[in-house]
Protein backbone atom coordinates (compact mmCIF):
# COMPACT_ATOMS: atom_id res chain seq x y z
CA UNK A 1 0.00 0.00 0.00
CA UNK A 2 1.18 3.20 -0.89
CA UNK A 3 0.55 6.37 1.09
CA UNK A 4 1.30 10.02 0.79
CA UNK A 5 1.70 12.95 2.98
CA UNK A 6 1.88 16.29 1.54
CA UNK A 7 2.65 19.24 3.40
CA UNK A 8 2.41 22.21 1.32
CA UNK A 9 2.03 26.03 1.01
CA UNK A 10 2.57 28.14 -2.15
CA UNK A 11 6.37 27.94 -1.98
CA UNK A 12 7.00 24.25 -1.90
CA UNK A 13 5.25 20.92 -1.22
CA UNK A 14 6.92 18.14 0.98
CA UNK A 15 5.86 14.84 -0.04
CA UNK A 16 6.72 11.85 2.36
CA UNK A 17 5.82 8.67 0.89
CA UNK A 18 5.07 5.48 2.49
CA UNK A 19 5.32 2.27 0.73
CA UNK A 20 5.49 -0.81 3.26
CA UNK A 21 8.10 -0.21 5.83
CA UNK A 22 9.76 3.17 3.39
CA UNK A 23 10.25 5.85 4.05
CA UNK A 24 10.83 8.44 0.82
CA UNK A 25 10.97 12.53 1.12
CA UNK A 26 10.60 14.84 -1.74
CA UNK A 27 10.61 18.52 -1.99
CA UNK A 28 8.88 19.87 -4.78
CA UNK A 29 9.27 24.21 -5.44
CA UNK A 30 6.07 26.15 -6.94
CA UNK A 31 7.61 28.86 -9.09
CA UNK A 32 4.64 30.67 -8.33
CA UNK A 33 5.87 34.40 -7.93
CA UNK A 34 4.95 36.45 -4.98
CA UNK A 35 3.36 39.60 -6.40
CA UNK A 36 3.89 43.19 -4.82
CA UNK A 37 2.01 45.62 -6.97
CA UNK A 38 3.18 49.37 -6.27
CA UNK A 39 0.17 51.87 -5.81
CA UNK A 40 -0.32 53.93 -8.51
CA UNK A 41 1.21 57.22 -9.41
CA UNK A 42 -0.02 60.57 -8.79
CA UNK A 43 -0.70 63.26 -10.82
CA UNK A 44 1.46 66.07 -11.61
CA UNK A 45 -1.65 68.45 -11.08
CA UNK A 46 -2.60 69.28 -6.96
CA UNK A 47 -5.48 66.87 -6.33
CA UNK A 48 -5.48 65.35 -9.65
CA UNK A 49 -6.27 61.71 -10.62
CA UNK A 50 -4.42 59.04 -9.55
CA UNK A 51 -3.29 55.99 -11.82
CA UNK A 52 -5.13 52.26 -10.94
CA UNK A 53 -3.21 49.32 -10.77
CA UNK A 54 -4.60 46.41 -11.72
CA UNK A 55 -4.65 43.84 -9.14
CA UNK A 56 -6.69 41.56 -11.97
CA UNK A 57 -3.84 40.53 -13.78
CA UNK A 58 -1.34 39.64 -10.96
CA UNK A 59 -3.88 37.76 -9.68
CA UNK A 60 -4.66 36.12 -13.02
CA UNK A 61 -1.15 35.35 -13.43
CA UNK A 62 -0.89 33.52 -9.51
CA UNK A 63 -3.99 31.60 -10.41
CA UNK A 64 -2.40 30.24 -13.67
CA UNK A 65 0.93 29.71 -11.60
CA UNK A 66 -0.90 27.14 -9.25
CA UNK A 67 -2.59 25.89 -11.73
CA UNK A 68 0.49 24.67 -13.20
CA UNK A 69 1.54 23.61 -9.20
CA UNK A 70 -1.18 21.71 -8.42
CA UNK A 71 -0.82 19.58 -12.02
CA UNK A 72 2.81 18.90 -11.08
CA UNK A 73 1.96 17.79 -7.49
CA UNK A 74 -1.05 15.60 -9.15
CA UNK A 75 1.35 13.93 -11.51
CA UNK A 76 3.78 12.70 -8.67
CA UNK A 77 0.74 11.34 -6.19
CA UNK A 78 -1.15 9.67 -9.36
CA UNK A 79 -0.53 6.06 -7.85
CA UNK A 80 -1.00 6.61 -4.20
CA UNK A 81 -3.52 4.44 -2.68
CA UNK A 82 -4.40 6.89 -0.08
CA UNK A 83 -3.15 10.47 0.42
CA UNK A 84 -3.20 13.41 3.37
CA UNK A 85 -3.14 17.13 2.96
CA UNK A 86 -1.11 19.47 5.37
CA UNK A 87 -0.13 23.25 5.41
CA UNK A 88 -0.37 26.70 7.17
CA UNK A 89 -3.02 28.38 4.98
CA UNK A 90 -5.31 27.41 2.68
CA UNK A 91 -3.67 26.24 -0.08
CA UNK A 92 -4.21 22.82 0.81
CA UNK A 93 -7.92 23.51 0.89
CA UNK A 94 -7.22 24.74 -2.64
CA UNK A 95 -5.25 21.65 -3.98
CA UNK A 96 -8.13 19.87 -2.82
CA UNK A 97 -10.60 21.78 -4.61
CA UNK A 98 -8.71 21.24 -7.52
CA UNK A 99 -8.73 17.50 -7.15
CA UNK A 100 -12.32 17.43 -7.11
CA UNK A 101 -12.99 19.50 -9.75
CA UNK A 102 -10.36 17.74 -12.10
CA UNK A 103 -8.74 14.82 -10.63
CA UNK A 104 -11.66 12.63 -9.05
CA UNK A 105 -10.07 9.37 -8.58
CA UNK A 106 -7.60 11.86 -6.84
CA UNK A 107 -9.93 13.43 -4.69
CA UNK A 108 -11.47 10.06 -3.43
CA UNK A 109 -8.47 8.69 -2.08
CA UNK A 110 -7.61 12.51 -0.23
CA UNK A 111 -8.11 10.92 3.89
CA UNK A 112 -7.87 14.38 5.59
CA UNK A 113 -6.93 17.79 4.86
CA UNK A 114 -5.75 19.54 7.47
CA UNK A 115 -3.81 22.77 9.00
CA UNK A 116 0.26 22.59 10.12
CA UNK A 117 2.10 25.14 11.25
CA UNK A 118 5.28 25.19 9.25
CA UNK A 119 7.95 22.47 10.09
CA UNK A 120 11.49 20.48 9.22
CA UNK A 121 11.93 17.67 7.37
CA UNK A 122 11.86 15.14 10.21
CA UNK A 123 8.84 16.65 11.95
CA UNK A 124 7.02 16.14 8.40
CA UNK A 125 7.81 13.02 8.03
CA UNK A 126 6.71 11.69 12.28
CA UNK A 127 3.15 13.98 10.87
CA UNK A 128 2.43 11.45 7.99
CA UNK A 129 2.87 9.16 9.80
CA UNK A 130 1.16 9.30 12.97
CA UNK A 131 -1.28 10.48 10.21
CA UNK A 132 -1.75 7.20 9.07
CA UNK A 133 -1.00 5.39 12.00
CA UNK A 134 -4.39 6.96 13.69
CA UNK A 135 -6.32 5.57 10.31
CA UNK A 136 -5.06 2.10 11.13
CA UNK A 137 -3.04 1.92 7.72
CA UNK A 138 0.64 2.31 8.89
């Protein structure tokens, strides 16, 4: 049986796999970039107009970006037999969306999604497993 653990946020994704009595760790980097739009500009007139930025297409680009992360992270779990989510915010509540909506023999394997603060490799890896170890599976 083959299990996965994935920690992730929108910098990197740890995945610790179990298979048997393995143990296999894998980092895996987003390239998403981290967006810091400048306000706009003011005009050169005294309370004049002042330029827009637009927020839409940063964000446009970012959703594209994970997107492209979350297709990458599907690809290497493909063959699990059961899988766990883990991270600080809510991007693994958005992986999992995104297994649903396009991965759904994906999605029916996903055990638990839940919230971790950030932590090492070795505290990832004791996670998963207790993980599992409460489901009766490892």
């Amino acid at each position: 049986m083959k299990e996965i653990g994935i920690w992730l946020d929108k910098e990197k994704a740890h995945l610790v796999t179990l298979k048997n009595e393995d143990v296999f760790f894998d980092t895996i980097q987003s390239e998403i970039e981290f967006f810091n739009p400048k306000g706009g500009a003011r005009s050169k007139q005294r309370w004049g107009p002042q330029d827009v930025v637009q927020d839409s297409k940063y964000l446009e680009r970012e959703k594209q970006q994970m997107k492209m992360y979350f297709s990458e992270l599907a690809k290497k779990i493909k063959d699990a037999d059961a899988i766990a989510l883990f991270g600080p915010a809510d991007t693994n509540s958005k992986f999992y969306k995104e297994l649903n909506e396009n991965y759904n023999t994906l999605a029916l394997k996903v055990k638990g999604v839940e919230k971790a603060d950030s932590m090492t490799e070795n505290q990832v890896k004791a996670m998963v497993k207790e993980f599992f170890h409460k489901k009766g599976r490892y």
